[in-house]
PDB file of N, CA and C in Angstrom:
ATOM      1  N   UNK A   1     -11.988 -11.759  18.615  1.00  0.00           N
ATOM      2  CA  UNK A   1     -11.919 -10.631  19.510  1.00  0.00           C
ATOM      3  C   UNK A   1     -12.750  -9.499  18.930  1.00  0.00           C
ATOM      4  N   UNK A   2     -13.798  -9.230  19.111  1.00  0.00           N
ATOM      5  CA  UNK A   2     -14.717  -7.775  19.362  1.00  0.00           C
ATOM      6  C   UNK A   2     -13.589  -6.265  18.916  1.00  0.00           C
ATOM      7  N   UNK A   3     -13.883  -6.209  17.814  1.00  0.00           N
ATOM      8  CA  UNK A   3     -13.570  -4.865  17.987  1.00  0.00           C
ATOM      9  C   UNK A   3     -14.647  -3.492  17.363  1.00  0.00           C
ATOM     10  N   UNK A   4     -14.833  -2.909  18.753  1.00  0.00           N
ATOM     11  CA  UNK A   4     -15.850  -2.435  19.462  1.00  0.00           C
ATOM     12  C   UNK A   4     -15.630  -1.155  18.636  1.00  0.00           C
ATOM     13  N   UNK A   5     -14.441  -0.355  18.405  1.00  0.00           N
ATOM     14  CA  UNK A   5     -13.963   1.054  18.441  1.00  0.00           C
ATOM     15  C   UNK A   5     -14.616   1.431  16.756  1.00  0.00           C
ATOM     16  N   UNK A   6     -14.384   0.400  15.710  1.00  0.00           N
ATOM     17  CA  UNK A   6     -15.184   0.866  14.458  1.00  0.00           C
ATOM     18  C   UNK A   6     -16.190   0.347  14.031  1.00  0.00           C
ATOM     19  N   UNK A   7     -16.828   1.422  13.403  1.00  0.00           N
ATOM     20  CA  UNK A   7     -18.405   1.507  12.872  1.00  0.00           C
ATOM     21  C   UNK A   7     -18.167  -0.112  11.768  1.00  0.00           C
ATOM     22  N   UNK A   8     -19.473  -0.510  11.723  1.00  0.00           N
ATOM     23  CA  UNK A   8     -19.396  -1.258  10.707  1.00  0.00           C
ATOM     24  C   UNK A   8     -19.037  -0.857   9.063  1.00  0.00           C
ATOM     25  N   UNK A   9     -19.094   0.538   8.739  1.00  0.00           N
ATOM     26  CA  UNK A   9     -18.551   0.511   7.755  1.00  0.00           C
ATOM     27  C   UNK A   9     -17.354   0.395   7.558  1.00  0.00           C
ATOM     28  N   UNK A  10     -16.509   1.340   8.771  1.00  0.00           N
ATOM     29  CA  UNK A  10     -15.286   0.701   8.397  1.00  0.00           C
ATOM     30  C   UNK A  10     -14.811  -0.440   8.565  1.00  0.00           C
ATOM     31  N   UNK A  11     -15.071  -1.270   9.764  1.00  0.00           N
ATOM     32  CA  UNK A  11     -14.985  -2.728   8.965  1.00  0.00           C
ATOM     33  C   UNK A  11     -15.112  -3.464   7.775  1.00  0.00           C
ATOM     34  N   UNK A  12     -16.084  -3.017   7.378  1.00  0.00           N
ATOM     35  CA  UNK A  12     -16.486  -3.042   6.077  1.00  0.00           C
ATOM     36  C   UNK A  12     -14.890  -2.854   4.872  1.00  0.00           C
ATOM     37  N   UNK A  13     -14.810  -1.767   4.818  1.00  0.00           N
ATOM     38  CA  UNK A  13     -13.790  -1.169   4.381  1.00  0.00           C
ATOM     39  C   UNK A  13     -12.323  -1.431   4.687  1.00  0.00           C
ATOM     40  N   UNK A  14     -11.712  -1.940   5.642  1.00  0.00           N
ATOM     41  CA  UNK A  14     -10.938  -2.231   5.812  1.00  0.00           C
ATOM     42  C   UNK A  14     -10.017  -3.173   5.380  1.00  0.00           C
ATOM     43  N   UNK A  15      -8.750  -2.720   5.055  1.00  0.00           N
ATOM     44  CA  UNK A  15      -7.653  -2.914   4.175  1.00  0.00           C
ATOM     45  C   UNK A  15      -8.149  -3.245   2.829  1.00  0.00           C
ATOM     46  N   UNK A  16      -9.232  -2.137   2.227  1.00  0.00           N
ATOM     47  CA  UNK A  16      -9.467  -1.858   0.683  1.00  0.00           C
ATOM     48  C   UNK A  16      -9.724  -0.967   0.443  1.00  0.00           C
ATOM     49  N   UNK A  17      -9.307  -0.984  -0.735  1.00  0.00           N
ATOM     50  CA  UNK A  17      -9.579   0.382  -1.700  1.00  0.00           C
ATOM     51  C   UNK A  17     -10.802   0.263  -2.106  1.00  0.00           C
ATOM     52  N   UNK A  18     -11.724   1.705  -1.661  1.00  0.00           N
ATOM     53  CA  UNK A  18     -13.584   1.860  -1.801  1.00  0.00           C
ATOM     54  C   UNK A  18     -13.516   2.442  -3.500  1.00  0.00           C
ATOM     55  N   UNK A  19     -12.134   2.922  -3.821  1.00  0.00           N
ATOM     56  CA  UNK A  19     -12.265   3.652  -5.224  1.00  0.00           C
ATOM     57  C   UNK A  19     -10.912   3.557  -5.670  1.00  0.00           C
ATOM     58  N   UNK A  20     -11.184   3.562  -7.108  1.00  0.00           N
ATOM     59  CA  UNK A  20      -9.553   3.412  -7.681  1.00  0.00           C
ATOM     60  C   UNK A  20      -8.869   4.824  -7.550  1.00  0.00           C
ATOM     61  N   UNK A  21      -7.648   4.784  -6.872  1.00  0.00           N
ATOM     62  CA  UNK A  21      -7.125   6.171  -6.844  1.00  0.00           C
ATOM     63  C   UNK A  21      -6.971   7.005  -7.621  1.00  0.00           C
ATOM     64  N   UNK A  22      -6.818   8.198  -7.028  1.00  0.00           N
ATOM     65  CA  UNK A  22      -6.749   9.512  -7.794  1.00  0.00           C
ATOM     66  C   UNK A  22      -5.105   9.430  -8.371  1.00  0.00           C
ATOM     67  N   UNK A  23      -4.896  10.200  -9.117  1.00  0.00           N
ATOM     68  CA  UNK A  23      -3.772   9.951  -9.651  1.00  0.00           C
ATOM     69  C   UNK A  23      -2.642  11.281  -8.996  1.00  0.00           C
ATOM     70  N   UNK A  24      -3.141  11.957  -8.023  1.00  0.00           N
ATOM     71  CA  UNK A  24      -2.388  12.266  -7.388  1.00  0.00           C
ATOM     72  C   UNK A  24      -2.257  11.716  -5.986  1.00  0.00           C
ATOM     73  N   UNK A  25      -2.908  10.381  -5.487  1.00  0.00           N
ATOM     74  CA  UNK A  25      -3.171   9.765  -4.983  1.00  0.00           C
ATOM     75  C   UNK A  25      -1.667   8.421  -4.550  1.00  0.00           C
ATOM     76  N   UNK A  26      -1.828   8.163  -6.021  1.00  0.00           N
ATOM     77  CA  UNK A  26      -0.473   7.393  -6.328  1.00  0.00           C
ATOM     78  C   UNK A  26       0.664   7.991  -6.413  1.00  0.00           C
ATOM     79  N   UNK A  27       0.694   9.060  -7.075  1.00  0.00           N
ATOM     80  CA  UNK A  27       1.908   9.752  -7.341  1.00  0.00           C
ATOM     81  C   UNK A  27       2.535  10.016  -5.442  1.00  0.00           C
ATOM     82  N   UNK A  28       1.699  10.209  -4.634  1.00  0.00           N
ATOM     83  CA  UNK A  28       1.655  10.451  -3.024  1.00  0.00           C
ATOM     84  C   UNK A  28       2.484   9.166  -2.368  1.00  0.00           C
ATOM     85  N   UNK A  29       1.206   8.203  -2.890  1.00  0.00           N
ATOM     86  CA  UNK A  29       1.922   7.057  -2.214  1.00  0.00           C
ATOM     87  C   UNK A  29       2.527   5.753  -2.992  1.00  0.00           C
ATOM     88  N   UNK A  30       2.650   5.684  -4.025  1.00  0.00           N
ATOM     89  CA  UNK A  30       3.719   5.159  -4.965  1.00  0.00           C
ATOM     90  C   UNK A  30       4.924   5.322  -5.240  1.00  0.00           C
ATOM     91  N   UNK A  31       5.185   7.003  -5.109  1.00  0.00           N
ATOM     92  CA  UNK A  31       6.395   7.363  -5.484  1.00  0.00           C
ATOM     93  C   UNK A  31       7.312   6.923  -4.148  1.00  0.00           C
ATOM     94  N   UNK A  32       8.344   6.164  -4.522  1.00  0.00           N
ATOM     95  CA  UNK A  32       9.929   5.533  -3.845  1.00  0.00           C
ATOM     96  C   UNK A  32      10.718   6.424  -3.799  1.00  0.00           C
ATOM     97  N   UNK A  33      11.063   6.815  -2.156  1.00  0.00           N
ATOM     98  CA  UNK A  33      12.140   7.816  -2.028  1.00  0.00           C
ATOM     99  C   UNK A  33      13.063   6.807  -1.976  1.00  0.00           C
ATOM    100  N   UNK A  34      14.609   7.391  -1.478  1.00  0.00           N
ATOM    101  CA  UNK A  34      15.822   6.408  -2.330  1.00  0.00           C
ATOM    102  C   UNK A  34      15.921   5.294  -0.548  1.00  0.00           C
ATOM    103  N   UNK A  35      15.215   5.542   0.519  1.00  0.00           N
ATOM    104  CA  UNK A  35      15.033   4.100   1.077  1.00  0.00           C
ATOM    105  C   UNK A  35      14.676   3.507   0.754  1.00  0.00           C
ATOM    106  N   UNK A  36      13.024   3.535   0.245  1.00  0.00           N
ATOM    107  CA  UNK A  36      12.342   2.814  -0.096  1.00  0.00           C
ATOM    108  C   UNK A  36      13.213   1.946  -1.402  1.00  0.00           C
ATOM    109  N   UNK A  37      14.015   2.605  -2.141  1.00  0.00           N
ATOM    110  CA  UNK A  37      14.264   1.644  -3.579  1.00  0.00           C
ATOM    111  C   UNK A  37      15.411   1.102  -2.827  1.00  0.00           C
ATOM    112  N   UNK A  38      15.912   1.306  -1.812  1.00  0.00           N
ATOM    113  CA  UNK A  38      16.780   0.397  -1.030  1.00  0.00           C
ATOM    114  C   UNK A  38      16.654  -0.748  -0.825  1.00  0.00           C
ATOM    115  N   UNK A  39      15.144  -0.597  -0.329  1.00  0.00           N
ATOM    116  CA  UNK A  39      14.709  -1.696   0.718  1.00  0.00           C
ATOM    117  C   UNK A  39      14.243  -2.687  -1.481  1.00  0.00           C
ATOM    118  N   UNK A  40      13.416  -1.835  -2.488  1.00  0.00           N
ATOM    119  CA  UNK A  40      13.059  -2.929  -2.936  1.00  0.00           C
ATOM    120  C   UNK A  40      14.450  -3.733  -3.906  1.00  0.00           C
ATOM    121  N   UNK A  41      15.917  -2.861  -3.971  1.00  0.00           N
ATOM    122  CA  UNK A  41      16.796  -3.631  -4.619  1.00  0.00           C
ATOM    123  C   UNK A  41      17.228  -5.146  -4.069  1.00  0.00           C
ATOM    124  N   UNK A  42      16.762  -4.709  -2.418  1.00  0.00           N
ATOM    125  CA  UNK A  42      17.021  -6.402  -1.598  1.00  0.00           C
ATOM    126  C   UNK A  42      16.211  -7.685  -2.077  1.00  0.00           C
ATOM    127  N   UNK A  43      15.285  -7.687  -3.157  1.00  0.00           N
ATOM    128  CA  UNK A  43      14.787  -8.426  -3.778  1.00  0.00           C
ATOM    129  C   UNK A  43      15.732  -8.949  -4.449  1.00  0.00           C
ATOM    130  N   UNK A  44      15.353 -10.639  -4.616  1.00  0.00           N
ATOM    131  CA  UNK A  44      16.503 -10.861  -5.378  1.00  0.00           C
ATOM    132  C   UNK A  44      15.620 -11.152  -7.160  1.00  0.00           C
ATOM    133  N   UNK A  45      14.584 -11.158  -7.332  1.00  0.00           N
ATOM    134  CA  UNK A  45      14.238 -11.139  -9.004  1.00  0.00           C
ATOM    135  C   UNK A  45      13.176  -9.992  -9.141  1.00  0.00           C
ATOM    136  N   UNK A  46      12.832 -10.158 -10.672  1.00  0.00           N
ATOM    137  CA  UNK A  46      12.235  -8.327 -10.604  1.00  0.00           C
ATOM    138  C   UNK A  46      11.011  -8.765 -10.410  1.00  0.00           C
ATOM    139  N   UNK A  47      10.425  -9.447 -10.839  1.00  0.00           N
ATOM    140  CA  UNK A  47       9.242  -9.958 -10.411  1.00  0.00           C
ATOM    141  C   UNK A  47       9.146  -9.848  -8.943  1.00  0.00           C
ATOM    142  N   UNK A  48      10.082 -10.027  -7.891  1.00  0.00           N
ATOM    143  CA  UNK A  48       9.988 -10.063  -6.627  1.00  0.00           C
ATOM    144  C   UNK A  48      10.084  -8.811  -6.090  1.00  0.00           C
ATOM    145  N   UNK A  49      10.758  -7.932  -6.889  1.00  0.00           N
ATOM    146  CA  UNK A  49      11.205  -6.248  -6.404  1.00  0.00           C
ATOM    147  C   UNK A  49      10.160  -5.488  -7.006  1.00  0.00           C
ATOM    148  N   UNK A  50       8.810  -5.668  -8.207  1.00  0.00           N
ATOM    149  CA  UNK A  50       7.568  -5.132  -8.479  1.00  0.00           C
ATOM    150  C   UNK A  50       7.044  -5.840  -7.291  1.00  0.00           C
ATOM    151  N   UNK A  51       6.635  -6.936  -7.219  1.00  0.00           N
ATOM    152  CA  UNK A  51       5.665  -7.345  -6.295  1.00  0.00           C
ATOM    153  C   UNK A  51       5.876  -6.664  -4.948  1.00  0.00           C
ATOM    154  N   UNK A  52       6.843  -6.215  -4.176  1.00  0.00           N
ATOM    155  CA  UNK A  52       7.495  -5.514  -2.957  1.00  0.00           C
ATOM    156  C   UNK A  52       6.923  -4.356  -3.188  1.00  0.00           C
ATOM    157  N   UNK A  53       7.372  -3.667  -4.175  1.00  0.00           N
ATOM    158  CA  UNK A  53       7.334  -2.206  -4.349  1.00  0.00           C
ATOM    159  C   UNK A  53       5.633  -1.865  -4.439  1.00  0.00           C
ATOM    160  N   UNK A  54       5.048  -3.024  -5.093  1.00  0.00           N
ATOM    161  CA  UNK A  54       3.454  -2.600  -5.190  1.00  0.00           C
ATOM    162  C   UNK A  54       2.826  -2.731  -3.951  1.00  0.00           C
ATOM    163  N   UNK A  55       3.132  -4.215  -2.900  1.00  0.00           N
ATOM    164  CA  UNK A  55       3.220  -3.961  -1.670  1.00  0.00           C
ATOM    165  C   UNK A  55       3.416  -2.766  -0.668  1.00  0.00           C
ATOM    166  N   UNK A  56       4.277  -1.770  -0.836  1.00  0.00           N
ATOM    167  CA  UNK A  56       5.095  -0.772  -0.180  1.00  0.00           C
ATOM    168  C   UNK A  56       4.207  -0.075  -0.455  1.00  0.00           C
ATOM    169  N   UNK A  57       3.421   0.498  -1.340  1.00  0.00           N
ATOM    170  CA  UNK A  57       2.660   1.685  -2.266  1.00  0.00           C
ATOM    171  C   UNK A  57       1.233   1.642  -1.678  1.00  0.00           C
ATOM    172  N   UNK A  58       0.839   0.218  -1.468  1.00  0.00           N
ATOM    173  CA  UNK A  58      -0.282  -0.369  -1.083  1.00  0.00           C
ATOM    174  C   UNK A  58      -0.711  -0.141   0.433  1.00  0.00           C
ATOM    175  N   UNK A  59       0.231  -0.559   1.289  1.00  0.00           N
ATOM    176  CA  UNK A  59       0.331  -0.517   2.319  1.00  0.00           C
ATOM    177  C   UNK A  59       0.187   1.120   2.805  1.00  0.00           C
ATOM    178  N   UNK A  60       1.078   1.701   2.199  1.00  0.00           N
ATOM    179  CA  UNK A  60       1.007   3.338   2.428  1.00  0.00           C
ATOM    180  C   UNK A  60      -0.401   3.714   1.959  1.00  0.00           C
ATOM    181  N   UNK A  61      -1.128   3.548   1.373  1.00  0.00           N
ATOM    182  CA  UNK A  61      -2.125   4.378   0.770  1.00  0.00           C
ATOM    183  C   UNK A  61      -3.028   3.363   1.299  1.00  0.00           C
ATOM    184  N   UNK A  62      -3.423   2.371   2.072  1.00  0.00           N
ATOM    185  CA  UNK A  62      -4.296   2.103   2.805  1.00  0.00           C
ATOM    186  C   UNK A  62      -4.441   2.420   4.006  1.00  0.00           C
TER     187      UNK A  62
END
């Protein structure tokens, strides 16, 4: 499906990071208010509740 509406750069760009963030960047969209650590305690191993949480951080700041 054609999508017409963005430039090729942002295609280009899309769902990545063009630069490693600023570090108030992360602090923005990394930091877990107490839903968010809600949602990552429903993990059941920690390996699974980092991998979520870096997900969550990721998603926001893209």
């Amino acid at each position: 499906m054609p999508v017409g509406f963005l430039t090729d750069e942002e295609v280009a760009a899309y769902g990545r990071f063009l630069r490693p963030p600023s570090r108030a960047e992360l602090e923005r969209f990394f930091h877990l208010n107490d839903r968010h650590r809600e949602l990552v305690k429903q993990r059941r191993r920690p390996h699974s509740r980092m991998g979520f949480a870096i997900q969550l951080g990721t998603v926001r700041c893209l």
